[in-house]
C-alpha atoms as a PDB file:
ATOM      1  CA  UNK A   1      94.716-140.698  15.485  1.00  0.00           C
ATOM      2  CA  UNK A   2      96.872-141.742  13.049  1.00  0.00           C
ATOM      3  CA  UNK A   3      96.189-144.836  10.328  1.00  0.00           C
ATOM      4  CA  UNK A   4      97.920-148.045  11.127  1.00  0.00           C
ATOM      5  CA  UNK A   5     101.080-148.237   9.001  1.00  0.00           C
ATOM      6  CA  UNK A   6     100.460-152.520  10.259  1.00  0.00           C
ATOM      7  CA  UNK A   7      97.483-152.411   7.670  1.00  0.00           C
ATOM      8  CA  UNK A   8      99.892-151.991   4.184  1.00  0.00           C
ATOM      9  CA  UNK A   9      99.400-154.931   2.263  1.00  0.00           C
ATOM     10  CA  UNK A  10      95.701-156.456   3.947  1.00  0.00           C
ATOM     11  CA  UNK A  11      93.711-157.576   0.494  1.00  0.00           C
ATOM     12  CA  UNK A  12      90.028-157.576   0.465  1.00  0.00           C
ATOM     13  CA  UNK A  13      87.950-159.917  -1.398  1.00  0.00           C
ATOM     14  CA  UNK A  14      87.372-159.376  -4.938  1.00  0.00           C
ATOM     15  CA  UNK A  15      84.105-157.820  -6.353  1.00  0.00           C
ATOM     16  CA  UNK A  16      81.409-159.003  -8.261  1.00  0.00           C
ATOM     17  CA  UNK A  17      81.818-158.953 -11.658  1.00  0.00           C
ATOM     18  CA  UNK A  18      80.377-155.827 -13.376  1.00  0.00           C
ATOM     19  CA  UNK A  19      79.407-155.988 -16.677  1.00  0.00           C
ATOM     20  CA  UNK A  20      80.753-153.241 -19.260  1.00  0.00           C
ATOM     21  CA  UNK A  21      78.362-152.131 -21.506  1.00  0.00           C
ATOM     22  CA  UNK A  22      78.033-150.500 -24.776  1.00  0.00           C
ATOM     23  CA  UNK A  23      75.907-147.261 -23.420  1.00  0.00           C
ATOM     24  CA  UNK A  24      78.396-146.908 -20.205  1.00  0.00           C
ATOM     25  CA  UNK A  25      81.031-146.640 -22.318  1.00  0.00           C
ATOM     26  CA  UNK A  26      79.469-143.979 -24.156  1.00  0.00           C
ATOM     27  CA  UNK A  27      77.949-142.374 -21.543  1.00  0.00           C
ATOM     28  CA  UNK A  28      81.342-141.992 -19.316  1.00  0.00           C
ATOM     29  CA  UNK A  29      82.700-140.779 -22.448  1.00  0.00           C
ATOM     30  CA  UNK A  30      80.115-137.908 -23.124  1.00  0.00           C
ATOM     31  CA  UNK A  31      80.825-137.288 -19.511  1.00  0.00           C
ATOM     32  CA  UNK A  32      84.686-136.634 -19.602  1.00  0.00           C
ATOM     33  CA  UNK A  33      84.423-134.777 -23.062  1.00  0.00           C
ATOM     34  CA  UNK A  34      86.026-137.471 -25.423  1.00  0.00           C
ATOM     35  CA  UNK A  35      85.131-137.653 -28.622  1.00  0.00           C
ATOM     36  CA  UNK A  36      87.329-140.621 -29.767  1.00  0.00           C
ATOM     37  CA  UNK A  37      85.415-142.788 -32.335  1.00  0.00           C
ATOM     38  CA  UNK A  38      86.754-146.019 -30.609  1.00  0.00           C
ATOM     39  CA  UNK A  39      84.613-145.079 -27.704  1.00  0.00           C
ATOM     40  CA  UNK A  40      80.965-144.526 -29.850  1.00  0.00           C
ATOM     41  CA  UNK A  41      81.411-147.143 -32.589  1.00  0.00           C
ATOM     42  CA  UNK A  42      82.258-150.605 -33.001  1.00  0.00           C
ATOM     43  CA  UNK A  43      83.352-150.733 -36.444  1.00  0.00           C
ATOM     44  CA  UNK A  44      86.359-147.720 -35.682  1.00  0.00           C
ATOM     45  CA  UNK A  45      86.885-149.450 -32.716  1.00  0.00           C
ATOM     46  CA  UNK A  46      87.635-152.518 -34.810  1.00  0.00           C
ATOM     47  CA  UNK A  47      89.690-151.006 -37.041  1.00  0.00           C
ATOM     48  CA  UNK A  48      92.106-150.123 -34.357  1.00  0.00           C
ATOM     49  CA  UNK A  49      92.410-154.105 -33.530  1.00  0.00           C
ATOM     50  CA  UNK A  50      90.065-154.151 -30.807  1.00  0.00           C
ATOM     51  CA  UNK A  51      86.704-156.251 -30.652  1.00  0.00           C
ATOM     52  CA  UNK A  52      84.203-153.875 -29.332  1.00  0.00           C
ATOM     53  CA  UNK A  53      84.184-150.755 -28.557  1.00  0.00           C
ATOM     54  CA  UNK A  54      87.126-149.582 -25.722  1.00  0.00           C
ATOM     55  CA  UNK A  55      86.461-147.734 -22.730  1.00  0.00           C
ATOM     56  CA  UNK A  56      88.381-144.120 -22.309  1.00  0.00           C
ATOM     57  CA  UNK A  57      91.683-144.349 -19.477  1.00  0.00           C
ATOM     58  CA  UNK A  58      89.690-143.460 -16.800  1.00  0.00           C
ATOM     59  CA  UNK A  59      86.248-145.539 -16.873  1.00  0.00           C
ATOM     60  CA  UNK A  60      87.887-148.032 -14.592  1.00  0.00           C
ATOM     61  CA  UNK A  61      87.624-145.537 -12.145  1.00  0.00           C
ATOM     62  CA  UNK A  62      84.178-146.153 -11.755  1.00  0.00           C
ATOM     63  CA  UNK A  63      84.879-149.698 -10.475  1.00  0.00           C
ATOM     64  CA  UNK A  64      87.882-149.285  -8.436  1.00  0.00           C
ATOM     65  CA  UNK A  65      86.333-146.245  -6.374  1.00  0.00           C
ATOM     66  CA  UNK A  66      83.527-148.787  -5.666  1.00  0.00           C
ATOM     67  CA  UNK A  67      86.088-151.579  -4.320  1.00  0.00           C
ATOM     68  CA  UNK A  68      87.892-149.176  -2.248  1.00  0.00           C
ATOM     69  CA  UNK A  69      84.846-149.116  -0.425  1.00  0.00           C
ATOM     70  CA  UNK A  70      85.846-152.041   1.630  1.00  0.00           C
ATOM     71  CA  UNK A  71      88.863-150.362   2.578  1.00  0.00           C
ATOM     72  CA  UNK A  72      87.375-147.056   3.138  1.00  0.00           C
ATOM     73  CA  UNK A  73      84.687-149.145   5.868  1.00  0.00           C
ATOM     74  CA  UNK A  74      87.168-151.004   7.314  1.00  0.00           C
ATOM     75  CA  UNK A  75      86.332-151.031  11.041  1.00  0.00           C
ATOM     76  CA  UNK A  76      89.186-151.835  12.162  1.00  0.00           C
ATOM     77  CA  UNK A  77      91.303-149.010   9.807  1.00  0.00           C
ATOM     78  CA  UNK A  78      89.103-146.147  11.231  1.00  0.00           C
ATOM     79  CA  UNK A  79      89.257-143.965   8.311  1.00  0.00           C
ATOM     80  CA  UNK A  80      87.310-141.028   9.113  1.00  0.00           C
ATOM     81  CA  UNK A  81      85.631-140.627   5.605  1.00  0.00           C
ATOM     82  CA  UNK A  82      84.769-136.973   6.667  1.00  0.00           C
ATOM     83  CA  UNK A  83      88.135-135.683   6.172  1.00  0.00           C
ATOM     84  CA  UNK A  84      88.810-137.478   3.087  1.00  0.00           C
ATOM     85  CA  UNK A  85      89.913-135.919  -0.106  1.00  0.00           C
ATOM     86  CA  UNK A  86      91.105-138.257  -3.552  1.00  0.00           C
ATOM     87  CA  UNK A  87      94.462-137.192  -3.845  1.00  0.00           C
ATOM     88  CA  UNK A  88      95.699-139.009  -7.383  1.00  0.00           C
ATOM     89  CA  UNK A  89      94.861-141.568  -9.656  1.00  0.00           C
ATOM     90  CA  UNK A  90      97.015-143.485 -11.884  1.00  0.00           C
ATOM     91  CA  UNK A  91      96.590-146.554 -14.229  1.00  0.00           C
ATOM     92  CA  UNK A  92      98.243-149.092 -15.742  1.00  0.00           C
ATOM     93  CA  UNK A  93      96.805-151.355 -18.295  1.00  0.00           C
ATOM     94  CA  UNK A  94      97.653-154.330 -19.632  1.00  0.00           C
ATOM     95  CA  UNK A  95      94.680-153.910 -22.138  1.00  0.00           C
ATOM     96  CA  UNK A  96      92.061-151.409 -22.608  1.00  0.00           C
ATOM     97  CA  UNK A  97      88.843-152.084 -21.369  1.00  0.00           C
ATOM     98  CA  UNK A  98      86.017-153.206 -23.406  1.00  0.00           C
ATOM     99  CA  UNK A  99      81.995-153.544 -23.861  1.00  0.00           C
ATOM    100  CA  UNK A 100      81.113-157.066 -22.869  1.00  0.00           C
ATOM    101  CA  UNK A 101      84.112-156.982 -20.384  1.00  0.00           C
ATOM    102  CA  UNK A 102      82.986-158.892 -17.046  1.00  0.00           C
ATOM    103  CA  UNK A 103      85.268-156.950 -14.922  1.00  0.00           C
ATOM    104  CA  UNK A 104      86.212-157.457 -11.201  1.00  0.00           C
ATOM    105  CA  UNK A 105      88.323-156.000  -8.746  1.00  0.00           C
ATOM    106  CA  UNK A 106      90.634-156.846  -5.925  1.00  0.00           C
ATOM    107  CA  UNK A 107      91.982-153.911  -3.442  1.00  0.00           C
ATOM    108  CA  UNK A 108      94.540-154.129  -1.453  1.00  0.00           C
ATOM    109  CA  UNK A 109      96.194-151.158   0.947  1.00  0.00           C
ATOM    110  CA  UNK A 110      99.220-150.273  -1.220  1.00  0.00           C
ATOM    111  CA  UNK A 111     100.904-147.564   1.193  1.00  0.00           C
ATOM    112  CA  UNK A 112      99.925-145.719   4.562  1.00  0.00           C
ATOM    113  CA  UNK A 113     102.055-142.712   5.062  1.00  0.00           C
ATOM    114  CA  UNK A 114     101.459-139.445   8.123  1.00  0.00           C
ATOM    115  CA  UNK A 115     103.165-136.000   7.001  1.00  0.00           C
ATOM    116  CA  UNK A 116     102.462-132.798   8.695  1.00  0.00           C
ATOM    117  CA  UNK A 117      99.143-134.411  10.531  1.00  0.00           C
ATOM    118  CA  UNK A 118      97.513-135.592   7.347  1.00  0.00           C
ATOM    119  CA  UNK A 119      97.534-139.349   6.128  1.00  0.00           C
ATOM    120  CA  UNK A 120      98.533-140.536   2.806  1.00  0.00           C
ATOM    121  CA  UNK A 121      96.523-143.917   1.683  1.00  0.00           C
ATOM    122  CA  UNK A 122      96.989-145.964  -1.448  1.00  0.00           C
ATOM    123  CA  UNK A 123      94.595-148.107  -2.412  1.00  0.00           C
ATOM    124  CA  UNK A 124      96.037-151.180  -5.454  1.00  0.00           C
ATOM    125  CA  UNK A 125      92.734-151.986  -7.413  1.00  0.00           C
ATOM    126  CA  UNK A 126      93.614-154.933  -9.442  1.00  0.00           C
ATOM    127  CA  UNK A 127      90.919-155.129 -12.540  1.00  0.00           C
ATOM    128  CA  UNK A 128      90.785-158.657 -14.170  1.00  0.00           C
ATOM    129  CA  UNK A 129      87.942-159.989 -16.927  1.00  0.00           C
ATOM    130  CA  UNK A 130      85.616-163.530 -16.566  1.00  0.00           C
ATOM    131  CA  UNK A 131      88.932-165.350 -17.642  1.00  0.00           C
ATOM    132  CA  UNK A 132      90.923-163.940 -14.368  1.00  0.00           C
ATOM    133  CA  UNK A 133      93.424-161.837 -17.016  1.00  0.00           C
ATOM    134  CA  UNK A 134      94.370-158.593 -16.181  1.00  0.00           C
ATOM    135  CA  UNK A 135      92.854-155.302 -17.802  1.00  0.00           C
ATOM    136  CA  UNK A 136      94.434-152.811 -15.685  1.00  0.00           C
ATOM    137  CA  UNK A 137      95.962-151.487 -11.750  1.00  0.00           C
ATOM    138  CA  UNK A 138      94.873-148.205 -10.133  1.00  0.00           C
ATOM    139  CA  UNK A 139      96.732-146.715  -7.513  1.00  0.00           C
ATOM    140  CA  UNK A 140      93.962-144.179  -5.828  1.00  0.00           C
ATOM    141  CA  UNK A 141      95.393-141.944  -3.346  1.00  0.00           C
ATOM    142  CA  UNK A 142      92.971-140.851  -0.809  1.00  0.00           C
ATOM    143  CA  UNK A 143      94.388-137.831   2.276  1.00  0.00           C
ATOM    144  CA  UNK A 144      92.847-137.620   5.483  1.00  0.00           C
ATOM    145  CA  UNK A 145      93.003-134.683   6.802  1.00  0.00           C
ATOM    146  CA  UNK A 146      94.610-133.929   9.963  1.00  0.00           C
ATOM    147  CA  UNK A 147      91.816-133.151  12.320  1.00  0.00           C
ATOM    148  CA  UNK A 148      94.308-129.672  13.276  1.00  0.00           C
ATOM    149  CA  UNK A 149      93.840-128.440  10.216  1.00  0.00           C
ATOM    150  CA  UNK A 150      90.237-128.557   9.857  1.00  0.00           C
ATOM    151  CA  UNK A 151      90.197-127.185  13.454  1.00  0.00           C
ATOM    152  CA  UNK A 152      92.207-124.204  12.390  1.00  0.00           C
ATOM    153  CA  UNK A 153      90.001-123.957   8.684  1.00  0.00           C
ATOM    154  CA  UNK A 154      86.409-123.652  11.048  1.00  0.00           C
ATOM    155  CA  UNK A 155      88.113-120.814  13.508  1.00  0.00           C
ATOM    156  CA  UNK A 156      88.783-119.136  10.325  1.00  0.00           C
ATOM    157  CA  UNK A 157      85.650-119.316   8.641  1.00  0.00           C
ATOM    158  CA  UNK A 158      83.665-119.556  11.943  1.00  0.00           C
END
């Protein structure tokens, strides 16, 4: 069945705030294979104008995959997390993110669309700091799967 196109724009509440630190930063950027100094030490991290040091693009995925949680166990959307696959991923900051940062996150359902079977559903995560300003938006496209398809895939392999 189908997801509800009636669910686009239901907001869930926001997070608790998660703390950015120091080693997470550096950690997620071992991870993803950045080497930018901004993201190890404080002092080149100051001389670019920043505090602290900055978090690479994508650390805020860490957060916003978490929110989209509540969307994702929405009883009432019936996602069927079983056929789910993270489609795309985009940001857009107002600032980057930073150690110390107490960040949390508000998701709302962006955009539900059905094509060939499969569902298309943006999730908004809306990142703001202890202050309530704004650090960045995702837009996290998750596809579920038409249940045909994975019919067909099983005969196949099967």
């Amino acid at each position: 069945m189908p997801l509800d196109p009636s669910y686009v724009g239901r907001t869930y509440p926001p997070t608790e705030a998660y703390e950015v630190g120091r080693e997470k930063i550096r950690e997620f950027a071992e991870a993803v294979g950045d080497a930018n100094p901004a993201y190890y030490d404080a002092d080149a991290a100051r001389a670019l104008g920043h505090p602290d040091v900055i978090a690479p693009p994508t650390f805020p995925f860490a957060l916003t995959y978490r929110a989209a949680a509540q969307v994702v166990n929405d009883p009432e959307l019936r996602l069927d997390f079983s056929r789910v696959v993270h489609g795309d991923q985009k940001f857009a900051y107002t600032r980057p993110v930073r150690a110390g940062d107490r960040l949390s996150v508000t998701v709302s359902i962006e955009a539900i669309k059905s094509m060939a079977g499969n569902d298309f559903l943006t999730v908004r995560g809306e990142v703001y700091d202890a202050d309530g300003e704004h650090v960045v938006t995702s837009l996290m496209m998750l596809v579920v799967r038409a249940v045909e398809a994975e019919s067909a895939e099983q005969k196949v392999g099967g």
